[in-house]
C-alpha atoms as a PDB file:
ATOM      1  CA  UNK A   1      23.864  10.295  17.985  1.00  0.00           C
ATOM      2  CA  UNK A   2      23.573  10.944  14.366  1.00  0.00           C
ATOM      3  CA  UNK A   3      20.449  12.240  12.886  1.00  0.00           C
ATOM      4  CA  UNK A   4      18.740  10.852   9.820  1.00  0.00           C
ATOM      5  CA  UNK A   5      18.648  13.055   6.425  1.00  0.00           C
ATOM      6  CA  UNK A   6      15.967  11.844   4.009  1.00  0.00           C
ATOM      7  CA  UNK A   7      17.146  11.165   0.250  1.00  0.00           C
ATOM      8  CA  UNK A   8      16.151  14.196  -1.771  1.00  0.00           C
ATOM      9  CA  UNK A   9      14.218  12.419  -4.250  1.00  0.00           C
ATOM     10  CA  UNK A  10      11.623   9.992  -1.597  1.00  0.00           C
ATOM     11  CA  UNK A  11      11.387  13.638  -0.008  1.00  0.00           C
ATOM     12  CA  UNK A  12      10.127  15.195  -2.654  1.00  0.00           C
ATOM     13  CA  UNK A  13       7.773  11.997  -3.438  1.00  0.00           C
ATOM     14  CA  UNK A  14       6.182  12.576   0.045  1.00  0.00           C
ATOM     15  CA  UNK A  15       5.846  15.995  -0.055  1.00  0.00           C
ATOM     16  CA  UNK A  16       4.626  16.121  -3.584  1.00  0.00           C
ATOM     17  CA  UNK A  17       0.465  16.476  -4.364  1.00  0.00           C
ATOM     18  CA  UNK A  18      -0.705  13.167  -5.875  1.00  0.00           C
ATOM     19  CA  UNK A  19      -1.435  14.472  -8.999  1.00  0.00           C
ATOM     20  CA  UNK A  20       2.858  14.707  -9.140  1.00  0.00           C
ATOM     21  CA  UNK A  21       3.582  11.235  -9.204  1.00  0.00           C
ATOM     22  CA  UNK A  22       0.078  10.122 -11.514  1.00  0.00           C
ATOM     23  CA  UNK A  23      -0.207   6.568 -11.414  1.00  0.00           C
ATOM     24  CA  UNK A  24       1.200   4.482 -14.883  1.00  0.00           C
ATOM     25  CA  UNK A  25      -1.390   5.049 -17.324  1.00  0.00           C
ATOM     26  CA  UNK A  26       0.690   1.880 -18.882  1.00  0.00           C
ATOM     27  CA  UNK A  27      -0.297  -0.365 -16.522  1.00  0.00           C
ATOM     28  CA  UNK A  28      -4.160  -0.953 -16.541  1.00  0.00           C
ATOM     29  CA  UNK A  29      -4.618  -2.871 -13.497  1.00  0.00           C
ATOM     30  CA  UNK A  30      -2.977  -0.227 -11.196  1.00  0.00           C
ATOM     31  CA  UNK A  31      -5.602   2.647 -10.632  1.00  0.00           C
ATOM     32  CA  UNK A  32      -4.129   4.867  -7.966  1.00  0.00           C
ATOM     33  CA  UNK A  33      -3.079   8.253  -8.750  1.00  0.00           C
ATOM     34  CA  UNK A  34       0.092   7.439  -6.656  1.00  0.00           C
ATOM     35  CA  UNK A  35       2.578   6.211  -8.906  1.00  0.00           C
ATOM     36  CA  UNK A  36       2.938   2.514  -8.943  1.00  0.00           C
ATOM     37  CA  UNK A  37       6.534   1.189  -6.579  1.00  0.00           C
ATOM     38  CA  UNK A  38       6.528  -2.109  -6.150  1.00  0.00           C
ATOM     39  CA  UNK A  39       9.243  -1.973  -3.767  1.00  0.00           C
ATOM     40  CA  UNK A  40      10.658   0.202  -1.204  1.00  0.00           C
ATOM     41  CA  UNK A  41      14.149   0.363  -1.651  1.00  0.00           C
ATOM     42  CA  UNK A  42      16.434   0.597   1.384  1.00  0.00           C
ATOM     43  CA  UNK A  43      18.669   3.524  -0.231  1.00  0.00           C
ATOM     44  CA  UNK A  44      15.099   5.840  -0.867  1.00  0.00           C
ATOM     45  CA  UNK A  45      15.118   5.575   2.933  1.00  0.00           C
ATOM     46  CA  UNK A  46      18.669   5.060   4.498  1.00  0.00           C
ATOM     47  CA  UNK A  47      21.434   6.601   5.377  1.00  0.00           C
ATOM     48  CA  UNK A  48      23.128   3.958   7.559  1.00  0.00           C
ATOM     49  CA  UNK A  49      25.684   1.066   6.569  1.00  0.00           C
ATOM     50  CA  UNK A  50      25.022  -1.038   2.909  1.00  0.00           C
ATOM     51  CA  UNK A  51      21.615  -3.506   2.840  1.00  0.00           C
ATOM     52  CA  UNK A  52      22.374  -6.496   0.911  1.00  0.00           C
ATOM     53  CA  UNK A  53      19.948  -9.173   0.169  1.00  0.00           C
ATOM     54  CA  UNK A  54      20.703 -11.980   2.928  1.00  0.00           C
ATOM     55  CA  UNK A  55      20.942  -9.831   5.462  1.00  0.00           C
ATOM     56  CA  UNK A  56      17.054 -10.763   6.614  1.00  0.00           C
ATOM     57  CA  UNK A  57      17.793 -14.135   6.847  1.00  0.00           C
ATOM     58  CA  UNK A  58      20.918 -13.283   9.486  1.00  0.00           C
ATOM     59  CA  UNK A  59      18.201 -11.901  12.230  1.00  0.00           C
ATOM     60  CA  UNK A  60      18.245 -13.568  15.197  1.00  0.00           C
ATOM     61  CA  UNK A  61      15.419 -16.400  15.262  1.00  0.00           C
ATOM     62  CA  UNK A  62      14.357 -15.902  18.880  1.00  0.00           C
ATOM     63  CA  UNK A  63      10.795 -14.820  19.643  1.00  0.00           C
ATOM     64  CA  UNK A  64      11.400 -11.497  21.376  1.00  0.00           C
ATOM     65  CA  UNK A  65      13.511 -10.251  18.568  1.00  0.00           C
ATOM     66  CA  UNK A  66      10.437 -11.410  15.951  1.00  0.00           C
ATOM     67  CA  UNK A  67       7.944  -9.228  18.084  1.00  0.00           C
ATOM     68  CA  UNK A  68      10.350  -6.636  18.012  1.00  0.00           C
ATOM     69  CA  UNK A  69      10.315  -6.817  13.869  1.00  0.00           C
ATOM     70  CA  UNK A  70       6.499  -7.200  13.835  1.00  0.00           C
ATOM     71  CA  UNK A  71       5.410  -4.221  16.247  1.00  0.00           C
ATOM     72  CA  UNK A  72       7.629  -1.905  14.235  1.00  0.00           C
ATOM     73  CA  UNK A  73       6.513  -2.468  11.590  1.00  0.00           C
ATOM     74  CA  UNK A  74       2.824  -2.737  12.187  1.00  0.00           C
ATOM     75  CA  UNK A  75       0.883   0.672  11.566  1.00  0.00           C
ATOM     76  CA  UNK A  76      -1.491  -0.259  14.789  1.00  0.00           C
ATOM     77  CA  UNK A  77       1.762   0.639  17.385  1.00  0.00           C
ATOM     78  CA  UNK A  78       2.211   4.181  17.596  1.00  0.00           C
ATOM     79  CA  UNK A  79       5.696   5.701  15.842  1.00  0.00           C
ATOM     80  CA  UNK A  80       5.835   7.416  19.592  1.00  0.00           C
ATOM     81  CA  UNK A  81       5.577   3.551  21.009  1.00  0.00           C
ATOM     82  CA  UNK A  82       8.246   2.301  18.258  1.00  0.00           C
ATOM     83  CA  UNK A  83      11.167   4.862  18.666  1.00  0.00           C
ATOM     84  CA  UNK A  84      10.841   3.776  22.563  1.00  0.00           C
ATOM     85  CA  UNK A  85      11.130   0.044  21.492  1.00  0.00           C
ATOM     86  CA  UNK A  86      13.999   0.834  19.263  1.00  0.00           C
ATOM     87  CA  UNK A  87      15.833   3.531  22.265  1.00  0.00           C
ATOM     88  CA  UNK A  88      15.406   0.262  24.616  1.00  0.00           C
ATOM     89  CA  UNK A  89      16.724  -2.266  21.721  1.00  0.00           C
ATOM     90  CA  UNK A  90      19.663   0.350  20.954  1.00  0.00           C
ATOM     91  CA  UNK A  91      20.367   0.359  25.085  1.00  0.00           C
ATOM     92  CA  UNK A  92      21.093  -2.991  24.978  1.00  0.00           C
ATOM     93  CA  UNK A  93      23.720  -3.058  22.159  1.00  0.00           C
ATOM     94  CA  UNK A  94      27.526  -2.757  22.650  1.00  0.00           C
ATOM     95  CA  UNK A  95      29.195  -0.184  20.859  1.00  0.00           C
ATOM     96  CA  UNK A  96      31.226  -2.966  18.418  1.00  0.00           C
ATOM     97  CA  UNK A  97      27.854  -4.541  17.774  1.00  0.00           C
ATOM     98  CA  UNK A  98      25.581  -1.292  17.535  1.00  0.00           C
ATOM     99  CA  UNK A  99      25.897  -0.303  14.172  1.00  0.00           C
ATOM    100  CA  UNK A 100      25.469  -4.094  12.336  1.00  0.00           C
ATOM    101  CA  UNK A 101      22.414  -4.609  14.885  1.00  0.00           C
ATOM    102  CA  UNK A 102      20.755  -1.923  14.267  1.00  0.00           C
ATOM    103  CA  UNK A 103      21.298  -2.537  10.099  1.00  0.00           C
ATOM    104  CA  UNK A 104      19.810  -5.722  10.344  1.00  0.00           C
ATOM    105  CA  UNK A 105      16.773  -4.482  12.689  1.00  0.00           C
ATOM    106  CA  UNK A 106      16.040  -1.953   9.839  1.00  0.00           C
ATOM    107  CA  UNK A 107      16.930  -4.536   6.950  1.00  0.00           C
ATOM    108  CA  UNK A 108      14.221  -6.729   9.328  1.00  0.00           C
ATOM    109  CA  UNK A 109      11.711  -4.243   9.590  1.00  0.00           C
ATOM    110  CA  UNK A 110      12.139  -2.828   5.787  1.00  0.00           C
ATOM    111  CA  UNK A 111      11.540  -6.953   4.635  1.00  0.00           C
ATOM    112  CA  UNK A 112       8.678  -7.261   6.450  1.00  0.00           C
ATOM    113  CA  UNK A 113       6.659  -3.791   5.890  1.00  0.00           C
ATOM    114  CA  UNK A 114       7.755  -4.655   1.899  1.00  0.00           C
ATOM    115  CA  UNK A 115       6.167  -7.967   2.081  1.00  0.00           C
ATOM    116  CA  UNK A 116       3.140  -6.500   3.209  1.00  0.00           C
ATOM    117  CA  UNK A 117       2.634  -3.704   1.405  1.00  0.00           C
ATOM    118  CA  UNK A 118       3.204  -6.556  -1.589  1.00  0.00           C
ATOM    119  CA  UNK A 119       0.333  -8.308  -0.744  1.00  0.00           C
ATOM    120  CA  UNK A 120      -1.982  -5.173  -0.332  1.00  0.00           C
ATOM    121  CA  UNK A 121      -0.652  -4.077  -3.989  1.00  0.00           C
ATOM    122  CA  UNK A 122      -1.461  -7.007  -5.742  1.00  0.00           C
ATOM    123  CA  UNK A 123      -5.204  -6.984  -3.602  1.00  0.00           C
ATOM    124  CA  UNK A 124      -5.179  -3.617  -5.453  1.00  0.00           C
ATOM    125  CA  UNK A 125      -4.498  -4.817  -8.825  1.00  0.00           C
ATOM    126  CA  UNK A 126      -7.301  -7.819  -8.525  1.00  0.00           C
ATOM    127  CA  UNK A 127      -9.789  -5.320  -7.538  1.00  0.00           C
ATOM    128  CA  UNK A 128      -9.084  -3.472  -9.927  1.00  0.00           C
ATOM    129  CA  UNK A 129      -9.616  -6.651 -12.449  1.00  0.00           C
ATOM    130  CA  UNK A 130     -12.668  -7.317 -10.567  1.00  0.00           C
ATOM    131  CA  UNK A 131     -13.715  -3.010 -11.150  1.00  0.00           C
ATOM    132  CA  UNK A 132     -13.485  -3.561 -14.549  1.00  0.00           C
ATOM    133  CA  UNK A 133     -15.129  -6.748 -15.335  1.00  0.00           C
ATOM    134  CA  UNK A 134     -18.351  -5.215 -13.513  1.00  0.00           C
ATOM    135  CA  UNK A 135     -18.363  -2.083 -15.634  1.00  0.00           C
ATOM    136  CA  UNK A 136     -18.176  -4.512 -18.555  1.00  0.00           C
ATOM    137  CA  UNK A 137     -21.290  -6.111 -16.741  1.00  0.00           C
ATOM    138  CA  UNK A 138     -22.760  -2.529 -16.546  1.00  0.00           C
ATOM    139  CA  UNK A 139     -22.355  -1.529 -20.454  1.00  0.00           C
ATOM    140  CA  UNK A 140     -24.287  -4.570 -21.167  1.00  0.00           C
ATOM    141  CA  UNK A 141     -27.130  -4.270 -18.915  1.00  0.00           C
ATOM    142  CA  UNK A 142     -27.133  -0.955 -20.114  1.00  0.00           C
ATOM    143  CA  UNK A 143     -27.307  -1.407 -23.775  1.00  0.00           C
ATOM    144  CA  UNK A 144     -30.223  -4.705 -23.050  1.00  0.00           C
ATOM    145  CA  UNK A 145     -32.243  -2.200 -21.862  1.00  0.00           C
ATOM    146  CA  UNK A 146     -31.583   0.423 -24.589  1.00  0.00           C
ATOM    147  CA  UNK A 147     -32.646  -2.576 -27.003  1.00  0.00           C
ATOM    148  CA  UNK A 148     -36.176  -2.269 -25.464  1.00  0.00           C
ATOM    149  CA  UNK A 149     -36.451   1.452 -24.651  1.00  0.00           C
ATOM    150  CA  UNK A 150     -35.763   1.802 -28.322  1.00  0.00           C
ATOM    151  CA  UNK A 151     -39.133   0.281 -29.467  1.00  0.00           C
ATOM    152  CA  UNK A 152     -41.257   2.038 -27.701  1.00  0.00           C
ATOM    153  CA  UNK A 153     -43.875   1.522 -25.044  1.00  0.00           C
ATOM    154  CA  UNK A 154     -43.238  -2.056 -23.582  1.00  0.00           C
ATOM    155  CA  UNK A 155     -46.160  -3.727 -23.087  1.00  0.00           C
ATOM    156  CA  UNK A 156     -45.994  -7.457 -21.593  1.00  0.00           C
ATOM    157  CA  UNK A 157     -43.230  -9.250 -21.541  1.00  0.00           C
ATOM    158  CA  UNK A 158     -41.013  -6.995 -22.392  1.00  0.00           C
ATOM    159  CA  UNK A 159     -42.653  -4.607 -19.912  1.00  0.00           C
ATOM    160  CA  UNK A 160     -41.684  -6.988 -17.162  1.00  0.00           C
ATOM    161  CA  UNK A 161     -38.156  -7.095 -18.647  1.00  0.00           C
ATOM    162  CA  UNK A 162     -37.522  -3.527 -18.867  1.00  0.00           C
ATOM    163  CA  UNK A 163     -38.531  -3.341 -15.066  1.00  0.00           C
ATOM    164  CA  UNK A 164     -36.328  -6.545 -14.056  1.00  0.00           C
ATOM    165  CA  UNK A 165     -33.543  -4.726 -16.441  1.00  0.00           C
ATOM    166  CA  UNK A 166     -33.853  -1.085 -14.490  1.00  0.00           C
ATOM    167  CA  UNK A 167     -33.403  -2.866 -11.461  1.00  0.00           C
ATOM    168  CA  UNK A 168     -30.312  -4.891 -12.193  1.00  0.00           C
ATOM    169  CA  UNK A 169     -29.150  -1.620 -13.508  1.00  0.00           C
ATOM    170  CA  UNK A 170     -29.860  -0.080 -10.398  1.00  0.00           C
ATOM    171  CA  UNK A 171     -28.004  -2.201  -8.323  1.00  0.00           C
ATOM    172  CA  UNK A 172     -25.137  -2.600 -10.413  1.00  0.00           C
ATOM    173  CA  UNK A 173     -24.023   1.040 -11.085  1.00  0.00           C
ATOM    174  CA  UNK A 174     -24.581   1.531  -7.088  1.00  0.00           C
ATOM    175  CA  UNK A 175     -22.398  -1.152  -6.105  1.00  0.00           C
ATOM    176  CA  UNK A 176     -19.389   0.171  -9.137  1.00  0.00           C
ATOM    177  CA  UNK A 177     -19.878   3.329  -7.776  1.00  0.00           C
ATOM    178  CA  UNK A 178     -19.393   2.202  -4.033  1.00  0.00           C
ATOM    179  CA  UNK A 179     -16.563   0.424  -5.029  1.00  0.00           C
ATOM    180  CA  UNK A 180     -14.680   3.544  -7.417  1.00  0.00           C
ATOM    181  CA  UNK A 181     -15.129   5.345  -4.439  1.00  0.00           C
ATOM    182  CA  UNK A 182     -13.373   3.513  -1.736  1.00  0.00           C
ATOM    183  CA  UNK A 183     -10.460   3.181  -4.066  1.00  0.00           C
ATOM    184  CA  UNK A 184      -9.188   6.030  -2.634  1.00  0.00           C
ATOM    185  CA  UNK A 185      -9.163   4.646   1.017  1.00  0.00           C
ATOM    186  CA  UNK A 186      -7.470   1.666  -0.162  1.00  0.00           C
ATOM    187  CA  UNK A 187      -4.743   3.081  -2.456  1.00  0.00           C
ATOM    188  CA  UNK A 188      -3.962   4.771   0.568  1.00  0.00           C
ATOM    189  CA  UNK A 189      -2.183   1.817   2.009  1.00  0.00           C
ATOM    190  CA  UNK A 190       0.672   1.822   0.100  1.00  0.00           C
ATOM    191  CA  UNK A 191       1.389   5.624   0.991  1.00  0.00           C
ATOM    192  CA  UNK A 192       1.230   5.016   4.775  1.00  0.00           C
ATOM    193  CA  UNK A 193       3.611   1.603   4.553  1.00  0.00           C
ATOM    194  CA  UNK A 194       6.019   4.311   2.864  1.00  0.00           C
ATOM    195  CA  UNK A 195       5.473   6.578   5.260  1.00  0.00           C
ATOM    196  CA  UNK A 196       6.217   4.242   8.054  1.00  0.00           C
ATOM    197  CA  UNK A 197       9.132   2.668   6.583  1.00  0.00           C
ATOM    198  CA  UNK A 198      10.710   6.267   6.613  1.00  0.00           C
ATOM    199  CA  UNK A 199       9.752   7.166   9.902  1.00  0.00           C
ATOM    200  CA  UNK A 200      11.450   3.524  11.148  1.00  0.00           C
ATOM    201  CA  UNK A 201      14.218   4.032   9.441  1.00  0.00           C
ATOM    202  CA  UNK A 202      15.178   7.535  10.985  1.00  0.00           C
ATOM    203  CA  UNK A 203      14.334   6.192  14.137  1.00  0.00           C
ATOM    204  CA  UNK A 204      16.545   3.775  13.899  1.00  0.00           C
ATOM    205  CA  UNK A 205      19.831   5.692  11.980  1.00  0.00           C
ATOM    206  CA  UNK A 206      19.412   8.494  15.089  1.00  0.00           C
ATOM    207  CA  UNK A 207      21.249   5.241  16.754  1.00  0.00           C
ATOM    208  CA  UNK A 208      23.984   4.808  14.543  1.00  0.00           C
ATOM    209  CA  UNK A 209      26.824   5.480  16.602  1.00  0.00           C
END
């Protein structure tokens, strides 16, 4: 059984502080301090035969071997619960077959965990659009109620306004603030789909005959 060596390079991206790969100061709409990778690439994370593009579409269509794809790569099952699945998948293979099986099961897997972590990217990017739009909304609550504050006592109307203003003001620099902070619970996301991908893929290659 041959064990799996991780690429020099994605090891040092794991095991570096966040601050090491700084998000893309280029790219507005990405805010995480992990760099931005849109997609992990099979040769960051695997040692075992050549990937090539169709290989996805090859995998067999039956239902068992699409629950096998979608409980490794889901972070809910354990990475204890997925090397059995894959020890019980490898069991199975012949020794001819063993090595193009299990390529495809990671090719699978790798498609799959990409797509998702695709989708939770580009939910990233919109609320970051969305992050922005309401500081905008912020500034000029802000600077409405500056307008008043800088005449003076408010008496009246504009009394009434400068309370309704304080208020919205209120509210809205909670909520942005709510929001700035759980940024770092969702740029986490990406990380762990990384993570995972790299810990399927060395299950798997310890396989590889």
């Amino acid at each position: 059984m041959r064990r799996f060596m991780l690429s020099g390079t994605y090891a040092l991206l794991l095991l570096a502080s966040p601050e090491a790969v700084a998000a893309d100061k280029k790219d507005p709409d990405w805010p995480c301090v992990q760099r931005k990778v849109s997609t992990i690439s099979a040769g960051m994370i695997w040692s075992g035969p050549p990937i090539d593009n169709g290989m996805v579409s090859k995998w067999r269509s039956d239902k068992a071997s699409k629950q096998l794809v979608a409980q490794l790569a889901a972070r809910r099952t354990e990475l204890e619960e997925a090397e059995t699945l894959i020890e019980k998948f490898a069991a199975d293979l012949t020794k001819e077959n063993r090595a193009s099986e299990l390529t495809l099961l990671f090719a699978s897997v790798l498609h799959r965990i990409n797509s998702e972590r695709q989708q939770i990217m580009t939910g990233i990017e919109r609320y970051t659009r969305k992050q922005r739009s309401l500081a905008e909304t912020v500034r000029e609550t802000r600077d409405k109620l500056n307008a008043i504050l800088k005449k003076g006592n408010a008496e009246g109307a504009d009394k009434e306004k400068r309370r309704k203003l304080e208020e919205t003001l209120n509210w809205q620099s909670r909520i942005h603030e709510e929001r700035e902070r759980s940024l770092q619970y969702v740029c986490e996301s990406p990380v762990l789909l990384e993570q995972r991908a790299f810990s399927i893929a060395r299950a798997i290659a310890n396989h590889l005959p």
